[in-house]
C-alpha atoms as a PDB file:
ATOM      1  CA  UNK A   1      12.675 -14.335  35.744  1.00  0.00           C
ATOM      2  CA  UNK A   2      15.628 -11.877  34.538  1.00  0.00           C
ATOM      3  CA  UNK A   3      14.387  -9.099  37.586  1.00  0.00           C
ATOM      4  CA  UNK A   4      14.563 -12.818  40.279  1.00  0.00           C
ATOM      5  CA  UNK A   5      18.026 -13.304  38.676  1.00  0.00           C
ATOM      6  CA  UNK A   6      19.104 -10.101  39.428  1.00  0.00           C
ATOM      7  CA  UNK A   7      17.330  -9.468  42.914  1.00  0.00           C
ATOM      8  CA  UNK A   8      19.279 -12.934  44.441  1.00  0.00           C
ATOM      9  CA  UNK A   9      22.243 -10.981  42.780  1.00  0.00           C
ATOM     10  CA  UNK A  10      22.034  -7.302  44.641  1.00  0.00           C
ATOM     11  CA  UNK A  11      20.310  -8.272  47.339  1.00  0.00           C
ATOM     12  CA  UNK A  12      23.617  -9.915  49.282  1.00  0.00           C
ATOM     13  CA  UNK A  13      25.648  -6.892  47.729  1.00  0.00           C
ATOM     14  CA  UNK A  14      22.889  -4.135  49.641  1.00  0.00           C
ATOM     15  CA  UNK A  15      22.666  -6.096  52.479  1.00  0.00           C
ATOM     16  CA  UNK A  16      26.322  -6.737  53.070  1.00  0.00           C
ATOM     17  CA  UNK A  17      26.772  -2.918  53.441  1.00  0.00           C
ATOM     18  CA  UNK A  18      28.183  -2.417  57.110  1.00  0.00           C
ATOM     19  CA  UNK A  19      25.892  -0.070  58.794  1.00  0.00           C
ATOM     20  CA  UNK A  20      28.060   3.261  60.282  1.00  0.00           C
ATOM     21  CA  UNK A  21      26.893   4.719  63.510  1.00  0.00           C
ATOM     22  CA  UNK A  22      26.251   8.288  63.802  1.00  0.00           C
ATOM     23  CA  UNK A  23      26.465   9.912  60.584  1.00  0.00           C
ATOM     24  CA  UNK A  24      26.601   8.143  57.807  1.00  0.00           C
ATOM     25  CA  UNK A  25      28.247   9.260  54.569  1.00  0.00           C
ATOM     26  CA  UNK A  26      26.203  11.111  51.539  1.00  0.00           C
ATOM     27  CA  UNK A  27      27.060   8.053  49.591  1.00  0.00           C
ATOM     28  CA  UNK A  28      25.693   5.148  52.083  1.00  0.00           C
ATOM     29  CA  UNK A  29      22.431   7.047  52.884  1.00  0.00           C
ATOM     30  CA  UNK A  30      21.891   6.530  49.129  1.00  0.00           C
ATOM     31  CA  UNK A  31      22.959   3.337  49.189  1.00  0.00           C
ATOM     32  CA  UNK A  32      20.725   2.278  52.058  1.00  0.00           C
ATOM     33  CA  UNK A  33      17.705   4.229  50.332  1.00  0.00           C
ATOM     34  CA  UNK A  34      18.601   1.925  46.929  1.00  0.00           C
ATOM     35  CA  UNK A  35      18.132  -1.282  49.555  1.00  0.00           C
ATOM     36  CA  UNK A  36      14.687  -0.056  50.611  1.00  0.00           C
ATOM     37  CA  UNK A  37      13.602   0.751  47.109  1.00  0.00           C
ATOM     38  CA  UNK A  38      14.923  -2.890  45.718  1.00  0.00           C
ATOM     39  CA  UNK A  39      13.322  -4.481  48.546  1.00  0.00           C
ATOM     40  CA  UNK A  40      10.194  -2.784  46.802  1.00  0.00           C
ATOM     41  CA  UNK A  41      10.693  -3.970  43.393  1.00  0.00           C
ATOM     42  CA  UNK A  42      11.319   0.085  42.473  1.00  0.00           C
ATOM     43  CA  UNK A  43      14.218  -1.071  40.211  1.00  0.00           C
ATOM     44  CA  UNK A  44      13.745   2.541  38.605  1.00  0.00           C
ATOM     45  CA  UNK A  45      13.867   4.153  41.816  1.00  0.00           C
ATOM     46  CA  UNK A  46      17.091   1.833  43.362  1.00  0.00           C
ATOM     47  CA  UNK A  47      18.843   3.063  39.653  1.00  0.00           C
ATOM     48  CA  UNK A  48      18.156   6.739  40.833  1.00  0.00           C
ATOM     49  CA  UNK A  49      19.557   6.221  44.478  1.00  0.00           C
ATOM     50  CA  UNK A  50      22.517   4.488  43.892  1.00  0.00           C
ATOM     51  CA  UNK A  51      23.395   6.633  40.550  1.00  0.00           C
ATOM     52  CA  UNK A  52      23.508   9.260  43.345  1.00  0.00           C
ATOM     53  CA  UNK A  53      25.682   7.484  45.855  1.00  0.00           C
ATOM     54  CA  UNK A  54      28.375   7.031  42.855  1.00  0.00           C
ATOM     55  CA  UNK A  55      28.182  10.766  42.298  1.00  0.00           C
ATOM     56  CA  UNK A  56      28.681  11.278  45.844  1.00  0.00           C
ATOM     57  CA  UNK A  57      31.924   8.350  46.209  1.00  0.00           C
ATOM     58  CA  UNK A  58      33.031   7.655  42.654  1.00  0.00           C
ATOM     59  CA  UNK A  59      35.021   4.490  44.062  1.00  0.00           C
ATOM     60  CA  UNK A  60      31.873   2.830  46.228  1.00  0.00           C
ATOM     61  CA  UNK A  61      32.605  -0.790  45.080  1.00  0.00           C
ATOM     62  CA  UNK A  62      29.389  -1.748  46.252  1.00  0.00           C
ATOM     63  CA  UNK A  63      27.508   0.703  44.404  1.00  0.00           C
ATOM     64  CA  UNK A  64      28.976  -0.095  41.279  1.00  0.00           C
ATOM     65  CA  UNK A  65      28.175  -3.599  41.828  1.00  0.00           C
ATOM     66  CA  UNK A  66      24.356  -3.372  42.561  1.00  0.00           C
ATOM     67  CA  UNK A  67      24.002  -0.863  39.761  1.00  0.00           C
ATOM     68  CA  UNK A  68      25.741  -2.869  37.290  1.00  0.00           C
ATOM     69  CA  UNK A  69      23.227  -5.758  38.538  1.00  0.00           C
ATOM     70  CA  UNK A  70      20.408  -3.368  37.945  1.00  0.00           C
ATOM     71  CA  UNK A  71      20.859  -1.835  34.515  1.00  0.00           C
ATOM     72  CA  UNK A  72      21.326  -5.880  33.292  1.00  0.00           C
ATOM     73  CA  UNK A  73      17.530  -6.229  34.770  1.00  0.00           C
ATOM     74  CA  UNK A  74      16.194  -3.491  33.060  1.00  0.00           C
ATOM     75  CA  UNK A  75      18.041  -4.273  29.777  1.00  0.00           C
ATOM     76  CA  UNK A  76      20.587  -1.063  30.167  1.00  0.00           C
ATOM     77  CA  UNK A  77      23.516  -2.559  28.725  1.00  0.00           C
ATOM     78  CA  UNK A  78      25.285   0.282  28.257  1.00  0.00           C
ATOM     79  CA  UNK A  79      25.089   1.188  31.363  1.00  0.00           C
ATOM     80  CA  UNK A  80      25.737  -2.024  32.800  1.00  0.00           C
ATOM     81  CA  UNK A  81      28.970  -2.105  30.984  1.00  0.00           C
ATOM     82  CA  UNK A  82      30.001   1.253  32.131  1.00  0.00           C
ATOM     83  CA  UNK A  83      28.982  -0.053  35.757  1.00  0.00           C
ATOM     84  CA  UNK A  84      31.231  -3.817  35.510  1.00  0.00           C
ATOM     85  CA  UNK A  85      34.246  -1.741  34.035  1.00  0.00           C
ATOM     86  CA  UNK A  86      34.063   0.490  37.311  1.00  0.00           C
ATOM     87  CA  UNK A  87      33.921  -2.209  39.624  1.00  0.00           C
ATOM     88  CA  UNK A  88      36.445  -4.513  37.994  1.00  0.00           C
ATOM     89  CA  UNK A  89      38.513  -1.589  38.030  1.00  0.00           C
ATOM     90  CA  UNK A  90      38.261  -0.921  41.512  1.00  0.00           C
ATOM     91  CA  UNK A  91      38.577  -4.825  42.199  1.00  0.00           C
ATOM     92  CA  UNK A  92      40.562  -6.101  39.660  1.00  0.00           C
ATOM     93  CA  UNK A  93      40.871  -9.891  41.966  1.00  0.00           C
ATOM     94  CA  UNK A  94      37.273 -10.635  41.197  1.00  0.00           C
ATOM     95  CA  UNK A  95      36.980 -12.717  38.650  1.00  0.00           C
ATOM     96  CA  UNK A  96      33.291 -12.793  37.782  1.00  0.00           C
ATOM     97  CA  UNK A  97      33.543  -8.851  37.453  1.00  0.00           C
ATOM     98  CA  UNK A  98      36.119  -9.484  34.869  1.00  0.00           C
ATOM     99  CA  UNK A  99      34.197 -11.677  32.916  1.00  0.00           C
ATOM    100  CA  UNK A 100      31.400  -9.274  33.132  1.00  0.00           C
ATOM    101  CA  UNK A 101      33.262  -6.405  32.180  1.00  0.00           C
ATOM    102  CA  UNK A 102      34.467  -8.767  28.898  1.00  0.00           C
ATOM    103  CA  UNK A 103      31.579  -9.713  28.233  1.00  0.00           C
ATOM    104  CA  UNK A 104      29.830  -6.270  27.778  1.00  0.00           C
ATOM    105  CA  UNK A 105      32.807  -4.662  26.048  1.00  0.00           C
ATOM    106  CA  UNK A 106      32.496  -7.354  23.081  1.00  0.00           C
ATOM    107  CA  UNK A 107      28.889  -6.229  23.091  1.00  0.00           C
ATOM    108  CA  UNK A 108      29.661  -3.105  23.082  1.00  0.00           C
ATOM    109  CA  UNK A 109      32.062  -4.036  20.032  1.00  0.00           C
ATOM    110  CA  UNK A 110      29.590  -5.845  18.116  1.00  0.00           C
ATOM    111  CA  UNK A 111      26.630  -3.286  18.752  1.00  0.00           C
ATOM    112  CA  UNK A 112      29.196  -0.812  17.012  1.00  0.00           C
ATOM    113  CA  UNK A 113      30.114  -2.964  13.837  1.00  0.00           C
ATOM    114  CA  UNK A 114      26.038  -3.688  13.815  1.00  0.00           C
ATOM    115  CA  UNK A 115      25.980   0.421  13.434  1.00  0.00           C
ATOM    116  CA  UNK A 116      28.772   0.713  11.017  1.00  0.00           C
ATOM    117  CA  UNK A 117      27.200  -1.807   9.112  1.00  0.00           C
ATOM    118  CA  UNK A 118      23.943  -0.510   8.141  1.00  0.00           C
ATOM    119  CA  UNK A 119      26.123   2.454   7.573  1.00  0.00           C
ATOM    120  CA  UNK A 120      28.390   0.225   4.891  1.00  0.00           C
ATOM    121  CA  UNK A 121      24.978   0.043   3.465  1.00  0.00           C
ATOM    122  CA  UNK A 122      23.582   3.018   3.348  1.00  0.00           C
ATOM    123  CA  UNK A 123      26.930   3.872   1.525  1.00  0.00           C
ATOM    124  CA  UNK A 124      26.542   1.722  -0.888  1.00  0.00           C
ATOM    125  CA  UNK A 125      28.551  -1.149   0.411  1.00  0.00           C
ATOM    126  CA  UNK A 126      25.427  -3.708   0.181  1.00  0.00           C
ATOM    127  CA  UNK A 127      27.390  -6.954   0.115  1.00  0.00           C
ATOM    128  CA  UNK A 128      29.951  -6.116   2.717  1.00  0.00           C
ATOM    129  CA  UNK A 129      27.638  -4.407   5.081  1.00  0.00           C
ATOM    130  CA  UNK A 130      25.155  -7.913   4.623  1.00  0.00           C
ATOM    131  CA  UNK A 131      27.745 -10.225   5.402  1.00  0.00           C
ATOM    132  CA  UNK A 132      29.450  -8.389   8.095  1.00  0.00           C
ATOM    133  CA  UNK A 133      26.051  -8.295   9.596  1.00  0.00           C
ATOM    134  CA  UNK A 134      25.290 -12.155   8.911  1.00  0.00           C
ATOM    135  CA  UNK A 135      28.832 -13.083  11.029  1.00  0.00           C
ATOM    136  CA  UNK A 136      27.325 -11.168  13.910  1.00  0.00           C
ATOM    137  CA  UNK A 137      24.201 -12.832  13.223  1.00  0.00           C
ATOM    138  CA  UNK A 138      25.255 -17.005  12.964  1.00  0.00           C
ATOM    139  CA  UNK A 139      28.049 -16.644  15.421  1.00  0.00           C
ATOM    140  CA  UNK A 140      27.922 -14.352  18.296  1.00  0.00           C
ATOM    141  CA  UNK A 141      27.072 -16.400  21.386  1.00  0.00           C
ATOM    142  CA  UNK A 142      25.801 -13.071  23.243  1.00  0.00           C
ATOM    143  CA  UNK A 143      21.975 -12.991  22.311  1.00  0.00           C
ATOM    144  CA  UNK A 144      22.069  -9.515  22.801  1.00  0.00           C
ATOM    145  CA  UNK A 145      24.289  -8.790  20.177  1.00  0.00           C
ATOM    146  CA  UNK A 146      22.995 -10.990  17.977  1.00  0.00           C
ATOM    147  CA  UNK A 147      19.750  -8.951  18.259  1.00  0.00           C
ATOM    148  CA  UNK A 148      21.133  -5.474  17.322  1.00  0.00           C
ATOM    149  CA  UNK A 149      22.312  -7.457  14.513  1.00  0.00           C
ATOM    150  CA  UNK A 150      18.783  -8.940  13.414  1.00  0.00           C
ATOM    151  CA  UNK A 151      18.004  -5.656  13.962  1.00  0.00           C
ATOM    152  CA  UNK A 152      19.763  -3.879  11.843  1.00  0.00           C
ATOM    153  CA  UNK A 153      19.278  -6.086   9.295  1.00  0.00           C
ATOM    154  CA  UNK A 154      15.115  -5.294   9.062  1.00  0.00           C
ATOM    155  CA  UNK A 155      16.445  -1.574   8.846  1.00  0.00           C
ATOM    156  CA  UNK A 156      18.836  -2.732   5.984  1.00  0.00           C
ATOM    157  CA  UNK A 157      16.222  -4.351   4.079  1.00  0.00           C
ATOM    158  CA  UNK A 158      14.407  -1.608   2.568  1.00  0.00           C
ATOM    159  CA  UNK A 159      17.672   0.529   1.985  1.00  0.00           C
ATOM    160  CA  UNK A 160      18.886  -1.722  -0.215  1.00  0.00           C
ATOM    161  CA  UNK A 161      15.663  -2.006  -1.886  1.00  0.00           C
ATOM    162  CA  UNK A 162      15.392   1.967  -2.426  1.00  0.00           C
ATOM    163  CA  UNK A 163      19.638   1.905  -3.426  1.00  0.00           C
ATOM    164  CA  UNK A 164      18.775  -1.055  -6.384  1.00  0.00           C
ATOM    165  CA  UNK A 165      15.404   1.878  -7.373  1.00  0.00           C
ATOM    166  CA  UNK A 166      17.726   4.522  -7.892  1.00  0.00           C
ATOM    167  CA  UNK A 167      20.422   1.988 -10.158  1.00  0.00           C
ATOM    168  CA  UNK A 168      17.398   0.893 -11.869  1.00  0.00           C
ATOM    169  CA  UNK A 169      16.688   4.961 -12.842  1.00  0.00           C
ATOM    170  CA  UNK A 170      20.259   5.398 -13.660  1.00  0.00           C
ATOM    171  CA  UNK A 171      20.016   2.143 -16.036  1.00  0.00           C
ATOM    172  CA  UNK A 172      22.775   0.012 -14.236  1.00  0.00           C
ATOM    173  CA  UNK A 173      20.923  -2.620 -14.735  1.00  0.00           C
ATOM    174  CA  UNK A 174      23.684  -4.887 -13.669  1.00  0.00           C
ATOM    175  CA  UNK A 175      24.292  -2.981 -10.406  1.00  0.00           C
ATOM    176  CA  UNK A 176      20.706  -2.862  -9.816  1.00  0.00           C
ATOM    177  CA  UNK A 177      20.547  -7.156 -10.106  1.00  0.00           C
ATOM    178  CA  UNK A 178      23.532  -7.679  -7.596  1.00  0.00           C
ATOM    179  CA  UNK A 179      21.831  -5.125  -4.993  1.00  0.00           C
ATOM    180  CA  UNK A 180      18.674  -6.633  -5.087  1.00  0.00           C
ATOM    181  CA  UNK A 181      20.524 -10.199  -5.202  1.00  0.00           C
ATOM    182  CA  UNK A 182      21.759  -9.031  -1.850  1.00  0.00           C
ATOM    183  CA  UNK A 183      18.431  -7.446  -0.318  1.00  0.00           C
ATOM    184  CA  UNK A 184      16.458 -10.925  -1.296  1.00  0.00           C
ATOM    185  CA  UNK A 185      19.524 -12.981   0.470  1.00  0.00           C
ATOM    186  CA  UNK A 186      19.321 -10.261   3.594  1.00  0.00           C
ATOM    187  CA  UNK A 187      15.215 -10.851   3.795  1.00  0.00           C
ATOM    188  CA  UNK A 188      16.235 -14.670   3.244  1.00  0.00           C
ATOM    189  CA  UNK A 189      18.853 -14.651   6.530  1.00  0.00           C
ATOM    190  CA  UNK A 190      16.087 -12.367   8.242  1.00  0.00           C
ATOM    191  CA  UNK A 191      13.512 -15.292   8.069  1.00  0.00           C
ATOM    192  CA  UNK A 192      16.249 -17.866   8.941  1.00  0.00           C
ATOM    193  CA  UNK A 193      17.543 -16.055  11.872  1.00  0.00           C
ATOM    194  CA  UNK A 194      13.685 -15.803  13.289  1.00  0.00           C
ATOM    195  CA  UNK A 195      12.813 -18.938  12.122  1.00  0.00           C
ATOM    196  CA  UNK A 196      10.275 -18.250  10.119  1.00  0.00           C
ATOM    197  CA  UNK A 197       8.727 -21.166   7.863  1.00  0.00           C
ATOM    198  CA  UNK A 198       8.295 -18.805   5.074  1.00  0.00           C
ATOM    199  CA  UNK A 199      10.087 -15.754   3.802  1.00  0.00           C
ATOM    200  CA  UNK A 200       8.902 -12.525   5.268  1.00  0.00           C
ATOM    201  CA  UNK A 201       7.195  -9.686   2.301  1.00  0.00           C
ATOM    202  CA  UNK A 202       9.670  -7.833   1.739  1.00  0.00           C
ATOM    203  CA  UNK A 203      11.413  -9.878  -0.874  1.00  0.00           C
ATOM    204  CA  UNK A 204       8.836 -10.090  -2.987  1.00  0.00           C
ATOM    205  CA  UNK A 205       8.818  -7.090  -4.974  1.00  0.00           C
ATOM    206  CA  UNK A 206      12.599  -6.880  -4.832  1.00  0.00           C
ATOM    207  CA  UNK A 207      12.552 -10.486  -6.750  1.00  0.00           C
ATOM    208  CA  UNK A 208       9.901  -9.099  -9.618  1.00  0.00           C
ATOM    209  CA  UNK A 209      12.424  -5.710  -9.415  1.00  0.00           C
ATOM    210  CA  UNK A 210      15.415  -8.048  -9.968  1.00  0.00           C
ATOM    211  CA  UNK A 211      13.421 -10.019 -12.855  1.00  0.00           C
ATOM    212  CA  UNK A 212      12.823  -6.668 -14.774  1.00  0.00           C
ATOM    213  CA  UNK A 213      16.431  -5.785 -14.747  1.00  0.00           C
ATOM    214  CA  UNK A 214      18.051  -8.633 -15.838  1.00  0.00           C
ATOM    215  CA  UNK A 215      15.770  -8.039 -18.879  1.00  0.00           C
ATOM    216  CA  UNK A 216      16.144  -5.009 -19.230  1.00  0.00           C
ATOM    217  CA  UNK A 217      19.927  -5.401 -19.010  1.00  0.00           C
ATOM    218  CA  UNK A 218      19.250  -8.201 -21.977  1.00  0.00           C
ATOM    219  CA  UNK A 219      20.205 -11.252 -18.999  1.00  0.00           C
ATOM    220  CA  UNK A 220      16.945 -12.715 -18.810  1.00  0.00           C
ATOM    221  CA  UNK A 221      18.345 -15.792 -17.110  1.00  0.00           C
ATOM    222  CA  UNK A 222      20.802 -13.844 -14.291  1.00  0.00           C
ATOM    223  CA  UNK A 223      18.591 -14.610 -11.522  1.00  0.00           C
ATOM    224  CA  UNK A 224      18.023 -18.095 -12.060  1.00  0.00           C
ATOM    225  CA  UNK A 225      20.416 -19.085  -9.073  1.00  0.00           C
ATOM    226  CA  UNK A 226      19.138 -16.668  -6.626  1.00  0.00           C
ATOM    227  CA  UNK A 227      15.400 -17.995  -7.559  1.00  0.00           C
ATOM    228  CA  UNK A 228      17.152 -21.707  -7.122  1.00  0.00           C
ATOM    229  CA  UNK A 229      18.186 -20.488  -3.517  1.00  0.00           C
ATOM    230  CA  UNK A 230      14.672 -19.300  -2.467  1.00  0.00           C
ATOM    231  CA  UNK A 231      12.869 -21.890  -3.887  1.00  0.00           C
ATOM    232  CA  UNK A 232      15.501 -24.568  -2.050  1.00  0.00           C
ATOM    233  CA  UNK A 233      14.959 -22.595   1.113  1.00  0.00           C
ATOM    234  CA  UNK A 234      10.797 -21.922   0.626  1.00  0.00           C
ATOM    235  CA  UNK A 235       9.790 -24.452  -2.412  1.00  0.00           C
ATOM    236  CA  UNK A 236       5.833 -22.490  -1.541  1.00  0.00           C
ATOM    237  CA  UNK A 237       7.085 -19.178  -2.154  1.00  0.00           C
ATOM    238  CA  UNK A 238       4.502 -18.171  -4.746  1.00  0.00           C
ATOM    239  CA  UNK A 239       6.474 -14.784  -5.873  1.00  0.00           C
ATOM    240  CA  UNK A 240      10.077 -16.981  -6.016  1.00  0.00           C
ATOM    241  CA  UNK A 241       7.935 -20.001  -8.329  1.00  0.00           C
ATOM    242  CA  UNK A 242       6.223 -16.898 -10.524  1.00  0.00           C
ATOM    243  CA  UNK A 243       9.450 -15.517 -11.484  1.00  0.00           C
ATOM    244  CA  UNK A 244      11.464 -18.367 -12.079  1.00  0.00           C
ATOM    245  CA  UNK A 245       9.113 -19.431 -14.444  1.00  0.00           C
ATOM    246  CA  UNK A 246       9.555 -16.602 -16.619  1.00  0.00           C
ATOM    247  CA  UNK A 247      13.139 -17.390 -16.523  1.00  0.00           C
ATOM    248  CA  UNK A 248      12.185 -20.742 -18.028  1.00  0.00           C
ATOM    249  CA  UNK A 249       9.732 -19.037 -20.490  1.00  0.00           C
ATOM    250  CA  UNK A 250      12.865 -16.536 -21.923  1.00  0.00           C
ATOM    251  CA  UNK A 251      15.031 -19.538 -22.519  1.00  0.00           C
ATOM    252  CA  UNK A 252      15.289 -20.365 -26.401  1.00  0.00           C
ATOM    253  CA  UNK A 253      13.483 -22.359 -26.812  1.00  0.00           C
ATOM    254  CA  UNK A 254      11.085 -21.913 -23.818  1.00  0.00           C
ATOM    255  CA  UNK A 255      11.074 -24.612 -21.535  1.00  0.00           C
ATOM    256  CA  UNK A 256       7.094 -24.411 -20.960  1.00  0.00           C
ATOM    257  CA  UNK A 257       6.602 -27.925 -18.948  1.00  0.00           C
ATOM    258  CA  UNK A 258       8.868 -26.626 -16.241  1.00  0.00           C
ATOM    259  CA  UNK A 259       7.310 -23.330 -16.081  1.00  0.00           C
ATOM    260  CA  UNK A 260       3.669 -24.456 -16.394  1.00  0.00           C
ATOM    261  CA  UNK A 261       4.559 -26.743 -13.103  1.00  0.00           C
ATOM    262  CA  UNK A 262       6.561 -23.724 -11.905  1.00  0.00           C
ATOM    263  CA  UNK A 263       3.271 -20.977 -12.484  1.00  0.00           C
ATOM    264  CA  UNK A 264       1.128 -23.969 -10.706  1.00  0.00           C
ATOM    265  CA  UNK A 265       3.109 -24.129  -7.264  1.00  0.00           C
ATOM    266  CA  UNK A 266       2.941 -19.869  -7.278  1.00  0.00           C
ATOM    267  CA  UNK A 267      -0.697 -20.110  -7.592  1.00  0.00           C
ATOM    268  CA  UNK A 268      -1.089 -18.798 -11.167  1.00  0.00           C
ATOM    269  CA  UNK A 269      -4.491 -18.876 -12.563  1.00  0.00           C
ATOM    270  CA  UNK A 270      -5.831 -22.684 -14.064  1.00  0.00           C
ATOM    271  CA  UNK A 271      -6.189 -20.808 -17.560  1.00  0.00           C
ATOM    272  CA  UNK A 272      -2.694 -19.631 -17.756  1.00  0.00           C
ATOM    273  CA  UNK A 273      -0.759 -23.212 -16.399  1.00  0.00           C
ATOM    274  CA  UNK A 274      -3.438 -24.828 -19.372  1.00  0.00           C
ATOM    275  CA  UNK A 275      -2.221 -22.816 -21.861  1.00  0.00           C
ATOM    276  CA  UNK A 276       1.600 -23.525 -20.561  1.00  0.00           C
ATOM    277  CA  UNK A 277       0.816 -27.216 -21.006  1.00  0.00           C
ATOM    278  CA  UNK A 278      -0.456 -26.956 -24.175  1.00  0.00           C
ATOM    279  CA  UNK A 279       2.072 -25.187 -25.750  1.00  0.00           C
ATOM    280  CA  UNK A 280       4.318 -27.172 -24.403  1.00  0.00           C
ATOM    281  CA  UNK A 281       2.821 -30.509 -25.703  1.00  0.00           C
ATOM    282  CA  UNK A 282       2.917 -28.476 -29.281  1.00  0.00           C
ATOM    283  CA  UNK A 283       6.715 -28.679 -29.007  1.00  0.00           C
ATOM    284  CA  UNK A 284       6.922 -32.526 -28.226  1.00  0.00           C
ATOM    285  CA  UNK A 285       4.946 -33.230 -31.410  1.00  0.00           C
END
C-alpha cells in the first residue's frame, strides 16, 4: 500500500522531466535510469540512480523530490528528511515540501529525545528518562516517532531492572523500591501502548524484587499502591495478586481473608488459600 502511495507520488515527478536532445546531462541520464528502474518496482535500484544524479547536480529539484518520495517507501526517514529539507530549500513556494520537511525534522527531534532518554536511564535518571519517554509515547501524532519511543522503552525495561540489582547489592533498599516502582510502571505503559490485555513478563520478577526490598528495608507495606495500580490495570495478574497478598499477610494484625481471596485469583495452591481461610476464621472467633 505504502510502495502504491509512493509510486502515484514519483511517478508524475520522473515523468515530468523534459527530455533534452542531444546530450543529456550526467545528472538526467541518472534521472531517466531512476524512471526505468521505478517503473520496475527496483525501488533499491531508483535510490542508487538518483543518489547519483544529486551527486552529479546538487540543486536537481526533481531529484530531490523523487528521492525524498523513495526513502519514505522504504522506511528511510532519515534520509527522507535530508531529501524534503533539500527540496524545500531549493523551492521554498511549495507548500507540501514544507510540511514535509516539518514534519520529518520533529521526527528527527523526537527520535533524538527517544535516544537521550534511554540514555537518562542508563544514567540513572529512571523516572525522568520513563516519563520523558511516556510524553513521546501518548502524544506524538507521528506513528513513527511514537515507535522509536515504544522502542526504547522494551530496551529500558531490563536496564532498570539490572540498575534496582545493583541498589539491592549496595543495600539501598529504598532506591532499589522506587527503581523497580518505575521499571513495573514502564512494562505497565509497554502493554498499554501495544494493547496488550495482560502485562507482558518482564514485570514479574521486578514486582517479587520490589516485595523483598521493601522488607528488607523494614517497609513491608511500600508497594501496596503500585500492586493497587497493576491489579486495577490487570485484576488476573497472578504475580501482582501473589504479592499483594503478602502485603496483607505483614500487616499487624494480618489481614488473612483478603489475602486468602488475593493468593486464590494468583493461582496459589487449594492447600495454602485453606489454610488462609482458616486462620482467618480463628481471628473472627
Amino acid at each position: 500500500m505504502r510502495t502504491a502511495i509512493v509510486r502515484a507520488l514519483v511517478l508524475p515527478i520522473l515523468l515530468a522531466i523534459p527530455f533534452v536532445s542531444g546530450c543529456q546531462s550526467e545528472a538526467k541520464k541518472h534521472l531517466y535510469k531512476a524512471e526505468d528502474l521505478f517503473e520496475k518496482r527496483d525501488l533499491e535500484g531508483a535510490k542508487k540512480e538518483l543518489e547519483r544524479s544529486i551527486k552529479a547536480d546538487p540543486t536537481s529539484l526533481d531529484a530531490h523530490k523523487s528521492l525524498a518520495h523513495i526513502d519514505e517507501a522504504l522506511g528511510d526517514d532519515e534520509g527522507a528528511a535530508r531529501e524534503y529539507e533539500a527540496a524545500s530549500a531549493l523551492d521554498s513556494t511549495d507548500q507540501k515540501l514544507l510540511d514535509k520537511a516539518r514534519l520529518y525534522k520533529q521526527l528527527e527531534n523526537m527520535a533524538n529525545s527517544s535516544g537521550k532518554s534511554l540514555d537518562d536511564i542508563k544514567a540513572g535518571k529512571v523516572a525522568d528518562g520513563v516519563r520523558n519517554l511516556k510524553d513521546i509515547i501518548f502524544t506524538t501524532r507521528i506513528p513513527a516517532a511514537r515507535q522509536k519511543a515504544v522502542h526504547a522503552l522494551g530496551d529500558a525495561i531490563p536496564i532498570i531492572e539490572k540498575i534496582g540489582d545493583q541498589q539491592v547489592q549496595d543495600k539501598k533498599y529504598a532506591d532499589a523500591i522506587n527503581t523497580y516502582d518505575q521499571g513495573v510502571r514502564a512494562a505497565m505503559l509497554l502493554a498499554r501502548a501495544h494493547k496488550l490485555e495482560a502485562l507482558g513478563p518482564e514485570a514479574d520478577p521486578m514486582m517479587h524484587k520490589i516485595n523483598q526490598a521493601a522488607k528488607a528495608a523494614g517497609t513491608p507495606d511500600a508497594n501496596f499502591k503500585l500492586f493497587n495500580d497493576v491489579i486495577g490495570d490487570y485484576p488476573d495478574d497472578k504475580v501482582a495478586n501473589l504479592e499483594l497478598a503478602q502485603i496483607y499477610l505483614s500487616k499487624t494484625p494480618p489481614d488473612y481473608d483478603t489475602a486468602a481471596d488475593l493468593e486464590e485469583r494468583g493461582g496459589a495452591p487449594d492447600d495454602e488459600v485453606r489454610k488462609l481461610r482458616d486462620l482467618a476464621k480463628k481471628h473472627r472467633k
